[in-house]
Structure formats: structure tokens, C-alpha cells
Protein backbone atom coordinates (compact mmCIF):
# COMPACT_ATOMS: atom_id res chain seq x y z
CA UNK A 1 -3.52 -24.29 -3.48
CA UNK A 2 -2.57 -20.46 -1.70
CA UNK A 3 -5.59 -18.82 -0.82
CA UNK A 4 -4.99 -14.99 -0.57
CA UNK A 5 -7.71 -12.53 1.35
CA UNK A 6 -8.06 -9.65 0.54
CA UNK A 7 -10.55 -6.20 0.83
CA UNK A 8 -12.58 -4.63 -1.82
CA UNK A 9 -10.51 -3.90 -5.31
CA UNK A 10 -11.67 -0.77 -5.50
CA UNK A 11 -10.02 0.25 -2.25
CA UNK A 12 -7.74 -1.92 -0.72
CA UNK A 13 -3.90 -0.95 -1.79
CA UNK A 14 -2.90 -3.35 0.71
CA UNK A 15 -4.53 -5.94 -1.06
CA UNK A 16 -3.48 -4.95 -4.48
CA UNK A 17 -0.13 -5.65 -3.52
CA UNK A 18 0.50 -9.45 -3.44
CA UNK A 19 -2.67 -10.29 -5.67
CA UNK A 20 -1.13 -8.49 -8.93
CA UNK A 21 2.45 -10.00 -7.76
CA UNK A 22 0.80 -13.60 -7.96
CA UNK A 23 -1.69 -12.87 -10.96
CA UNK A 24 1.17 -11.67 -13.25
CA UNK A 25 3.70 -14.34 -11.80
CA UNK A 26 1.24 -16.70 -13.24
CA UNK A 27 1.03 -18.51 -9.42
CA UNK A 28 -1.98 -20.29 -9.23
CA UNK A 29 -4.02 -19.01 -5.66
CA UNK A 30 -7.75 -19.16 -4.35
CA UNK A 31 -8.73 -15.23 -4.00
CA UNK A 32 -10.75 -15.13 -0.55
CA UNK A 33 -12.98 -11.29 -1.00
CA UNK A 34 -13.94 -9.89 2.50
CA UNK A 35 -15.64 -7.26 2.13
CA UNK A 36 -14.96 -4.45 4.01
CA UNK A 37 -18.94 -3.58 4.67
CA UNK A 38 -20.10 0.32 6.54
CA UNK A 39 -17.81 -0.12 9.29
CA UNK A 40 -14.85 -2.29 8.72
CA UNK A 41 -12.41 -1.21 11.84
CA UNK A 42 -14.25 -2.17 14.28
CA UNK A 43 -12.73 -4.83 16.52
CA UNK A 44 -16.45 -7.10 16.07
CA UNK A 45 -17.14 -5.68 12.78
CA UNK A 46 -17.45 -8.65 10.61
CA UNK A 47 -14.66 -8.05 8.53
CA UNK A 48 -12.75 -8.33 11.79
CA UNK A 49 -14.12 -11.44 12.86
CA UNK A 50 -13.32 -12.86 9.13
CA UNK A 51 -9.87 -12.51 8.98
CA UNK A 52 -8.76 -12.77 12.83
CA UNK A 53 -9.94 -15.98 12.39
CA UNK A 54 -7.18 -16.87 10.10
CA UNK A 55 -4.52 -14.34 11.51
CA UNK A 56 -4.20 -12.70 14.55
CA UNK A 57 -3.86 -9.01 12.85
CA UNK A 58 -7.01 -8.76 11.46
CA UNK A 59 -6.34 -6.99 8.60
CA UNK A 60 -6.27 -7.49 4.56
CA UNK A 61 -4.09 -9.33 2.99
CA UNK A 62 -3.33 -12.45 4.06
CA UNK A 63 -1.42 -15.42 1.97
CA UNK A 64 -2.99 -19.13 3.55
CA UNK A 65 -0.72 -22.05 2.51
CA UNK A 66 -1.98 -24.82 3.91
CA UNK A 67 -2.28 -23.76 7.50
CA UNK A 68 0.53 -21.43 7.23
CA UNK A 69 -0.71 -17.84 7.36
CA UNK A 70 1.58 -15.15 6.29
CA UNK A 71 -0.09 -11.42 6.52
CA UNK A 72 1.90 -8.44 5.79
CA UNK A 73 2.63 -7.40 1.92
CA UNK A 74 6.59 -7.61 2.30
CA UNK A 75 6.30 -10.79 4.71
CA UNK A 76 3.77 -12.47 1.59
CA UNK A 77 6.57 -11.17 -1.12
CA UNK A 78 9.61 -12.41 0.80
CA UNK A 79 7.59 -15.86 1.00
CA UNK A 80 6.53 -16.40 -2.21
CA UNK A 81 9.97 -15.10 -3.33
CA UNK A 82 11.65 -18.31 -1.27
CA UNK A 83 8.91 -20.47 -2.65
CA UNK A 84 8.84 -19.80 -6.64
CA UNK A 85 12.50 -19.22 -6.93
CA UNK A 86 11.94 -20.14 -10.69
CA UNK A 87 9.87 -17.16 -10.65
CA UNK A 88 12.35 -14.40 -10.51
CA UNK A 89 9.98 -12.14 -8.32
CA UNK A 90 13.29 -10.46 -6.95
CA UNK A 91 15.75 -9.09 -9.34
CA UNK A 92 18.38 -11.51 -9.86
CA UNK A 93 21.08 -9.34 -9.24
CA UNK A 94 22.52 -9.07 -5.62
CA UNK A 95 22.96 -5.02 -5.72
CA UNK A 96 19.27 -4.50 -7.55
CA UNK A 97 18.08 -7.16 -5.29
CA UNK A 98 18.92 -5.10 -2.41
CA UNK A 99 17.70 -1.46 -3.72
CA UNK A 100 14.32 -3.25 -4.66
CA UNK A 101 14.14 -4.62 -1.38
CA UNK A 102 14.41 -0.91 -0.01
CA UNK A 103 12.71 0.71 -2.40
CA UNK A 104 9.64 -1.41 -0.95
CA UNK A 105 10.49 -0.93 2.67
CA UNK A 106 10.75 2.97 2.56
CA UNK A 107 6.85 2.46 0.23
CA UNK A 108 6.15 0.08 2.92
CA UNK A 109 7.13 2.82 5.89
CA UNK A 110 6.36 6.07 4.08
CA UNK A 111 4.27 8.00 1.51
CA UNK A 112 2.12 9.19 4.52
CA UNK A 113 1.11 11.99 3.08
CA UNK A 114 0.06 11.06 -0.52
CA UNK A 115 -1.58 7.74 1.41
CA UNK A 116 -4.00 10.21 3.70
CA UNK A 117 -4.75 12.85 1.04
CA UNK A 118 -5.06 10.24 -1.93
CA UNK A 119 -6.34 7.44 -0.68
CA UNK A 120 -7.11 4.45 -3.53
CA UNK A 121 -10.11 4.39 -5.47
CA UNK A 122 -9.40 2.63 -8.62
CA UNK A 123 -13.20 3.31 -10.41
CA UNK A 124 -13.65 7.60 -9.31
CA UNK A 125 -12.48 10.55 -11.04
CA UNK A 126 -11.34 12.79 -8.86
CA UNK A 127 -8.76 14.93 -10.92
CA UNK A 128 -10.48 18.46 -9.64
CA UNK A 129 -10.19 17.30 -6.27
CA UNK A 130 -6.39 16.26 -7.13
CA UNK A 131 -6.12 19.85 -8.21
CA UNK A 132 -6.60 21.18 -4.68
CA UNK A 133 -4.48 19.00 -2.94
CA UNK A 134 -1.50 19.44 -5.47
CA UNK A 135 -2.66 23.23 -4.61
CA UNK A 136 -3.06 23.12 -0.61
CA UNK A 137 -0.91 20.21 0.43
CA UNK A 138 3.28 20.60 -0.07
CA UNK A 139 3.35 17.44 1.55
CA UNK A 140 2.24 15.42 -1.07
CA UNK A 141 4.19 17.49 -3.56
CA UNK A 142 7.39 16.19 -1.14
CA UNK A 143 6.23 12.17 -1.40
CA UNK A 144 5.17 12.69 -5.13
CA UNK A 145 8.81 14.42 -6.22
CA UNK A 146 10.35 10.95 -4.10
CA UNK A 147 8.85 8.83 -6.29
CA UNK A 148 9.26 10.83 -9.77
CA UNK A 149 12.89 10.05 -8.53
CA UNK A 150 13.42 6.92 -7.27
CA UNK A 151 11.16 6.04 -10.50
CA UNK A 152 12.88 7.90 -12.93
CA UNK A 153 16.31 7.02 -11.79
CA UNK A 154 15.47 3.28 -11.71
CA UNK A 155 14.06 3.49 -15.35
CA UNK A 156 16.74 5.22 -16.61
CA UNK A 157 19.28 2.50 -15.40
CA UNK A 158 17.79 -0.51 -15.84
CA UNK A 159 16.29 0.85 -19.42
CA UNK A 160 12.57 -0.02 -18.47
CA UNK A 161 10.15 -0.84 -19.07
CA UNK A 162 9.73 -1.84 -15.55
CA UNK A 163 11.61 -0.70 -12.63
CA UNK A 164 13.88 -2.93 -12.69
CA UNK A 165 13.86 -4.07 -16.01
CA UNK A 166 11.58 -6.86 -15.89
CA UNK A 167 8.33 -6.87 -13.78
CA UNK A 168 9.58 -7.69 -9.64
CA UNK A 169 7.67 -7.27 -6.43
CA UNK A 170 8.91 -3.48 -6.60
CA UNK A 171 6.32 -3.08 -9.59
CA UNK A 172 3.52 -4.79 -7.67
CA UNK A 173 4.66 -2.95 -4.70
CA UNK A 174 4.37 0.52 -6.34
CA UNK A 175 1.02 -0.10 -8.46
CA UNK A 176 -1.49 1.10 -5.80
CA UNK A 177 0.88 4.67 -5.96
CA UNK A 178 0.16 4.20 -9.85
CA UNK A 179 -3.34 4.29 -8.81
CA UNK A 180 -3.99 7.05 -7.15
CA UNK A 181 -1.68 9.17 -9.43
CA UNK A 182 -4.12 8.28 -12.53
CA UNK A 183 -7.37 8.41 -10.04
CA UNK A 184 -6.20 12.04 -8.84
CA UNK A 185 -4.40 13.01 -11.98
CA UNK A 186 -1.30 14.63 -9.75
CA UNK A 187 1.69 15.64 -12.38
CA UNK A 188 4.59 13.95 -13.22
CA UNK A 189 6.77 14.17 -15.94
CA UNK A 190 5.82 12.26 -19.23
CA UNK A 191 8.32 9.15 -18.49
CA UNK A 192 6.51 8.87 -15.16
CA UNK A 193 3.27 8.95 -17.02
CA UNK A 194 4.35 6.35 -19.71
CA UNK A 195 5.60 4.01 -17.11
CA UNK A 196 2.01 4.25 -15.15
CA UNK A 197 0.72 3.27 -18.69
CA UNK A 198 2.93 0.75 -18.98
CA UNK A 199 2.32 -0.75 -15.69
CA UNK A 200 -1.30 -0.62 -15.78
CA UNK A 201 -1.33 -2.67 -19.19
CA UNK A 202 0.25 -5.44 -17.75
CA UNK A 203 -2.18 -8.21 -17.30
CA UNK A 204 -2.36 -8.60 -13.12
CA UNK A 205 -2.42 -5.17 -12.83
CA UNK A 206 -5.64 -4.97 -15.33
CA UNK A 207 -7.46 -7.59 -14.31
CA UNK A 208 -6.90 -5.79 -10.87
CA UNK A 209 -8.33 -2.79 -12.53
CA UNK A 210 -10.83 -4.32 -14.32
CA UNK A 211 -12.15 -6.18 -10.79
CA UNK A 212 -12.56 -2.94 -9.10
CA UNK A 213 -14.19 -0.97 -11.95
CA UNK A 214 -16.75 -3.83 -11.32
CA UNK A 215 -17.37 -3.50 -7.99
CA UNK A 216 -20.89 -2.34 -6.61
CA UNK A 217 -19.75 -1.69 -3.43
CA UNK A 218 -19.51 2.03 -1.86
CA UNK A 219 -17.54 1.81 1.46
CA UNK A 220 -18.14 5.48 3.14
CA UNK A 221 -15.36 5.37 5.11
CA UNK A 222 -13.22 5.21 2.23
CA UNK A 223 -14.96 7.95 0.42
CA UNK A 224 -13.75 11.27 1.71
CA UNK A 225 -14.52 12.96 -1.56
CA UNK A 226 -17.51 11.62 -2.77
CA UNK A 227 -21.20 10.86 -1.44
CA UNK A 228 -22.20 8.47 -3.74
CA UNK A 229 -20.68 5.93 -6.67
């Protein structure tokens, strides 16, 4: 069976990534938590230790198939793409195929902005704090009005209710930015909204959800806006 490692629910986007992708492709995998304890960057931190054990990054998530390891979110996707073909986890055609495949590469590359000021945190409420960084940082406006686009456009040709129609990798690639837009409360237009909704009712993305809501964990590092959970 595929084991997949990953960080804390609550926090880890990376993670969130490839463990939605196989939940709701209804892919049968071992989930492997490290946690990401006080201090997880720290080359002998042991979170470290943990995963450069299996691969030599050191860093959440990676997909174990036998003793294959495959880290990276796109490298996992493009793998489990090849080896569920029945699966569909690509749209099927070649043109949509290709704009999902950049879609993800320019989520993969960019978003800097909204990723530093906004970072995930699936259980807080932190819409007042969302408030002043829609007021005090016109970066984030930039990377938000990308993706009302490149959503809104997508959804509009492919008729929803997914990006591309039907769930893909582009949907479990995007849910983390679904995330923090609901956790921060940033605007976006009400078909941006209804897709979030949309996306967050689909099972692997709620049982996501619903594994980070029950999380006890409070990882300060992670926390920029909040001293306790």
C-alpha cells in the first residue's frame, strides 16, 4: 500500500495537497503524521530526522511506494497520475491537460505574497486580521485578483463545478488557497465564494478539514497571529 507523510492538518498546505488528491480519488494509502513539534526547521529537529530518513529533502509530503520515494506535490501528482490512469486525475483533454498542468506550476512557483501574509491555519478565525492585510498589503490584493481570474475564467468555460469540470489535481492543488481565503475571509466575488463552498464539501477536502479542526497541536512558528489555540 502508498504510505504518504505528511505535517500537521492544521498547517501544512504542502501536505494538503496530495492527501485530498488521493482521499477523493478513492486511492487507498497509509497516512504517516510527523508532527512538526516547537521547532520543526531545524536540520536535527526531529521532524528532520523523520523524514530525511525516507527522502533526502526533509520536508512534508512525501508519497512511499514500496521503496520508491517521491517528495514534491507536482512530482507525487504526475506519479500517481501515470499510476491510476483509470483515475482521470488529469483532465482528459490534451489542451485542459496542459493549462491544468500550468495552472499548478505557476501555484507551485508563485502566490508569495498571499503564502507569507496568509499562511494556512485551517481551525483559527482570523477575518479582522485578514482585514488589515487586505488594508496594508497590495501584494496580496495582486496574487488574490490572479486567482479570482484564472478561477473564474476556468469555471466559466468548463461550466463548474470544479475547475475543470470534474474534480483534477488542479482542485487539490488550489484547496490550501481555498483555505486561507475562508480562514482570513479576503473578498472575492460570490462565484469565487460558491466555488470555495463547493470545494470544501467535497469529501477529501472535509475530512481534511475535519482532521485539522481536531488537532491539539499549537505549532508557534506557524502562529504569527495568535498566542494561543
Amino acid at each position: 500500500m502508498l504510505k504518504l507523510y505528511i505535517g500537521n492538518k492544521n498547517y501544512s498546505s504542502w501536505s494538503m495537497r496530495p492527501w485530498v488528491l488521493l482521499k477523493q480519488a478513492d486511492i487507498a494509502f497509509e497516512e504517516i503524521m510527523v508532527w512538526f513539534g516547537s521547532d520543526p526547521f531545524t536540520a536535527n529537529s526531529s521532524f528532520k530526522q523523520t523524514l530525511k530518513a525516507v527522502a533526502p529533502a526533509g520536508k512534508v509530503p512525501v508519497l512511499m511506494d514500496g521503496d520508491l520515494a517521491v517528495w514534491d506535490t507536482l512530482a507525487i501528482a504526475e506519479y500517481l497520475a501515470e499510476k491510476f490512469p483509470d483515475k482521470k486525475l488529469w483532465p482528459q483533454d490534451v489542451r485542459a491537460r496542459a493549462r491544468a498542468r500550468s495552472i499548478c506550476a505557476e501555484m507551485h512557483s508563485g502566490f508569495g505574497a498571499l503564502r507569507s501574509a496568509c499562511p494556512m491555519n485551517i481551525e483559527a478565525d482570523l477575518r479582522q486580521t485578514g482585514a488589515l492585510i487586505w488594508r496594508d498589503k497590495p501584494a496580496v490584493h495582486a496574487d488574490v485578483a490572479r486567482i479570482v481570474q484564472m478561477w473564474s475564467e476556468l469555471l466559466a468555460e468548463h461550466k463548474g463545478p470544479m475547475l475543470f469540470g470534474s474534480f483534477s489535481i488542479a482542485d487539490a492543488y488550489f484547496s490550501p488557497v481555498a483555505m486561507r481565503l475562508k480562514t482570513y475571509g479576503l473578498p472575492v466575488p460570490q462565484e469565487i465564494s460558491a466555488y470555495v463552498a463547493r470545494l470544501c464539501a467535497m469529501p477529501g477536502v472535509a475530512a481534511w478539514m475535519d482532521g485539522a479542526r481536531a488537532e491539539k497541536a499549537f505549532v508557534e512558528v506557524d502562529e504569527p497571529y495568535r498566542l494561543s489555540r
